[in-house]
N, C-alpha and C. Protein backbone atom coordinates (compact mmCIF):
# COMPACT_ATOMS: atom_id res chain seq x y z
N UNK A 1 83.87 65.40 11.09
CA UNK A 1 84.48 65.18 9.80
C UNK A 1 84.82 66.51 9.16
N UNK A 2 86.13 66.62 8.36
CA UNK A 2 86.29 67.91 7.56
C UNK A 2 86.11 67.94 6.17
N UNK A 3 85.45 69.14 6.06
CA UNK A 3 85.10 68.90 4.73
C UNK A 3 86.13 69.42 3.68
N UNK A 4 85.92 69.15 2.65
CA UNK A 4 87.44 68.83 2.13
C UNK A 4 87.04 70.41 1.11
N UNK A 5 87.60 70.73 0.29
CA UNK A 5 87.53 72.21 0.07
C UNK A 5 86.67 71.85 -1.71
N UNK A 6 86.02 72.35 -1.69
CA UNK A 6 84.87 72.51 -2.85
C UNK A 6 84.27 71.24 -3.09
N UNK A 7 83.94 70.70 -1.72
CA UNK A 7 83.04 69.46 -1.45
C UNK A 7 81.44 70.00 -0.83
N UNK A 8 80.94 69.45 -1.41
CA UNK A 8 79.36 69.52 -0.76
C UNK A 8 79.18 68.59 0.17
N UNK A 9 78.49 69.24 1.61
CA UNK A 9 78.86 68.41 2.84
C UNK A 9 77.38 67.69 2.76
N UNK A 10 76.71 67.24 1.75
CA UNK A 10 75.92 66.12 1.74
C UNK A 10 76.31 65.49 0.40
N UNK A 11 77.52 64.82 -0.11
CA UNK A 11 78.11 63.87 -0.57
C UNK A 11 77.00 62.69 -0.97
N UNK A 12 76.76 62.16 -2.19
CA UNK A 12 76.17 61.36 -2.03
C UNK A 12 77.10 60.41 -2.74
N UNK A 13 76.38 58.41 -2.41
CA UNK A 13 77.32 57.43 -2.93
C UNK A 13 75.92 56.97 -3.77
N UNK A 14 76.38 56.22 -4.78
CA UNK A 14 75.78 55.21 -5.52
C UNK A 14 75.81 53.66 -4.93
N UNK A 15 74.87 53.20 -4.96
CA UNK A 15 74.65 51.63 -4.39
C UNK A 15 73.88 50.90 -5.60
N UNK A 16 74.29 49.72 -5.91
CA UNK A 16 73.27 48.98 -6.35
C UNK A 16 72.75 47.66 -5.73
N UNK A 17 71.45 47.49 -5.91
CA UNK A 17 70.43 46.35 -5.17
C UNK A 17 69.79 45.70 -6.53
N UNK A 18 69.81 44.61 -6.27
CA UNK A 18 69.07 43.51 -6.91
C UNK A 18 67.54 44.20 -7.47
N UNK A 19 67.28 43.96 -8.22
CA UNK A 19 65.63 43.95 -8.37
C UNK A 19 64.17 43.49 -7.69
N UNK A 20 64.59 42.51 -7.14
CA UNK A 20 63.93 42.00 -6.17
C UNK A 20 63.45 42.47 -4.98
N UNK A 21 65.16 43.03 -4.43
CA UNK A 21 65.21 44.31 -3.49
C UNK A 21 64.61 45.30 -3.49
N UNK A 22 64.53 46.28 -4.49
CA UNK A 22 64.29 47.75 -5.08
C UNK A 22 62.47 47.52 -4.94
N UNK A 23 62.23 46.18 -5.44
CA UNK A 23 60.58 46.00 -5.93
C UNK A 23 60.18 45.87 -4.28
N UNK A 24 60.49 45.17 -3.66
CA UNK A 24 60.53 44.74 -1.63
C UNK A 24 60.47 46.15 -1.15
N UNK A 25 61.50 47.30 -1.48
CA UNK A 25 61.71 48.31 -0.57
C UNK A 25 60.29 49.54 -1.47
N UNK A 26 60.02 49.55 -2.62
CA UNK A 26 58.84 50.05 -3.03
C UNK A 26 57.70 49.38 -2.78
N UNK A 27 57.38 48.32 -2.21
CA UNK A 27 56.22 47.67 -1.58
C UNK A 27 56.34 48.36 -0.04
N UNK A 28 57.37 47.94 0.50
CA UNK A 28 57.61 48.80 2.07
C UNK A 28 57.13 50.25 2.26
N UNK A 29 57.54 50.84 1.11
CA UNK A 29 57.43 52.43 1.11
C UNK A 29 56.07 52.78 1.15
N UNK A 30 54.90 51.71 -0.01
CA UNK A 30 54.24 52.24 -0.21
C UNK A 30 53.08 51.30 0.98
N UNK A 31 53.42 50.82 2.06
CA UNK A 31 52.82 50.66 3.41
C UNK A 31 53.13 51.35 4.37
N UNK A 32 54.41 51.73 4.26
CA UNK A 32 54.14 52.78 5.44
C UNK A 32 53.62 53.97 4.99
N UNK A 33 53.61 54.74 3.88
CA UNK A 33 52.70 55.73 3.45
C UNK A 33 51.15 55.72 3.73
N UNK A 34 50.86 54.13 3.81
CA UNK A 34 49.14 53.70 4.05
C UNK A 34 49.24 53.93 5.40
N UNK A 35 50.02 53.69 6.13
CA UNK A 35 49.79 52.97 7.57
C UNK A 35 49.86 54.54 8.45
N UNK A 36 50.56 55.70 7.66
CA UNK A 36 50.60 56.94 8.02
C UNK A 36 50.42 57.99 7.31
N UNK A 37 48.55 58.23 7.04
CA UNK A 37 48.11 59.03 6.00
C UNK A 37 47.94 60.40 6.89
N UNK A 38 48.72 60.15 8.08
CA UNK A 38 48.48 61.93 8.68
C UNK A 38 49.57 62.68 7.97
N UNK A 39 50.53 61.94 7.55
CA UNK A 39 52.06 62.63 7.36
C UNK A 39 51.94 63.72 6.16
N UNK A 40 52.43 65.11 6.75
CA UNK A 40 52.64 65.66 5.46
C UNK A 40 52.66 65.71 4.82
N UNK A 41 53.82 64.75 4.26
CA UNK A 41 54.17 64.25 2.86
C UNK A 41 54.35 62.51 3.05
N UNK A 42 54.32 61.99 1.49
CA UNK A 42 54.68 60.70 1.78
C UNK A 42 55.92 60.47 1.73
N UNK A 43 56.84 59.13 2.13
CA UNK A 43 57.68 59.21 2.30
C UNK A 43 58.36 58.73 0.58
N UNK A 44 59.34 58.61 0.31
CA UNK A 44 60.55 58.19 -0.78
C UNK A 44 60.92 57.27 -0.31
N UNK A 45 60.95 56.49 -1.28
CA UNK A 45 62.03 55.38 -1.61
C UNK A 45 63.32 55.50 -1.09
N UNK A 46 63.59 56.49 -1.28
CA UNK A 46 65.19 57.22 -1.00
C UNK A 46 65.26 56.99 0.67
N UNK A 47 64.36 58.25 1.05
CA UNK A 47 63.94 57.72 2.17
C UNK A 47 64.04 57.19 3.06
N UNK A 48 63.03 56.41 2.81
CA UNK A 48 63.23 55.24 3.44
C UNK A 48 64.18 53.90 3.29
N UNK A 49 65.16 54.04 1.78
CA UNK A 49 66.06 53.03 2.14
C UNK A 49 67.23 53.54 2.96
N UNK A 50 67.40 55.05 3.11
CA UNK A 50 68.39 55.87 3.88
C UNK A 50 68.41 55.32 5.33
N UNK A 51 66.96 55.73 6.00
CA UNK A 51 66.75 54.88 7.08
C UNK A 51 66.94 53.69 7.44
N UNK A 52 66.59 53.03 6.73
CA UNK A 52 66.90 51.24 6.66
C UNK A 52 68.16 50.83 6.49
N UNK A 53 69.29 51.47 5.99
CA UNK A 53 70.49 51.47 6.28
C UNK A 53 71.06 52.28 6.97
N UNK A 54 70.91 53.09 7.91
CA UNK A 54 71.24 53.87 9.11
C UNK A 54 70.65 52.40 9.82
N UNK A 55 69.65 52.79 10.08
CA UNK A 55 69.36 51.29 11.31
C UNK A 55 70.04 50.01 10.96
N UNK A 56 70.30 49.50 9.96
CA UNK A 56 71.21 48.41 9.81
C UNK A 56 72.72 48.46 10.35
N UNK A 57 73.18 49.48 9.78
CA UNK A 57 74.65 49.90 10.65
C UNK A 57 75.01 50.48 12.08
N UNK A 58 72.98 50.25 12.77
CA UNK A 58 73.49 51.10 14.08
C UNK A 58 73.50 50.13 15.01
N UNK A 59 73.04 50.21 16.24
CA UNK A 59 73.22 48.91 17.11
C UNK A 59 71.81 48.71 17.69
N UNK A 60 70.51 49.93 17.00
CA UNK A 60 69.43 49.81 17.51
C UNK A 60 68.59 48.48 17.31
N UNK A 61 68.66 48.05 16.11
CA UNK A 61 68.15 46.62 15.69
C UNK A 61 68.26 45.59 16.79
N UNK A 62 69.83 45.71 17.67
CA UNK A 62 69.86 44.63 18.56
C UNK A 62 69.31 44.26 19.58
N UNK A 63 68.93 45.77 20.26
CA UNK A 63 68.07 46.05 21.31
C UNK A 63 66.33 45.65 21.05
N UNK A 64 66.20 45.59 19.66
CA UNK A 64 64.47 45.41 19.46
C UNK A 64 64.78 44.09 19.24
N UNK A 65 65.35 42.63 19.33
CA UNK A 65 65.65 41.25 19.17
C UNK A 65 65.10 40.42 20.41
């Protein structure tokens, strides 16, 4: 991709999610933080919904079915 001229090449978008959602993906966050208390740091919200939509748009999901 080219980056376009006085663009920052980590661009971010705005999304919005339901409440329901947001409360689901901060319950998620804060189990895998339990489930991996070796980790450096804990993980974000951010995070981990970054991930969770990378794997939604990739084709890895299909292979773990």
């Amino acid at each position: 991709m080219m980056q376009e001229e006085g663009k920052v090449a980590d661009d971010r978008i705005t999304i919005s999610i339901s409440r329901k959602a947001y409360e689901a993906l901060v319950e998620y966050t804060k189990q895998l933080n339990q489930e991996n208390p070796e980790a450096d740091k804990s993980f974000t919200v951010e995070e981990v919904l970054d991930e969770e939509i990378i794997f939604l748009f990739s084709d890895e999901w299909k292979s773990e079915q």
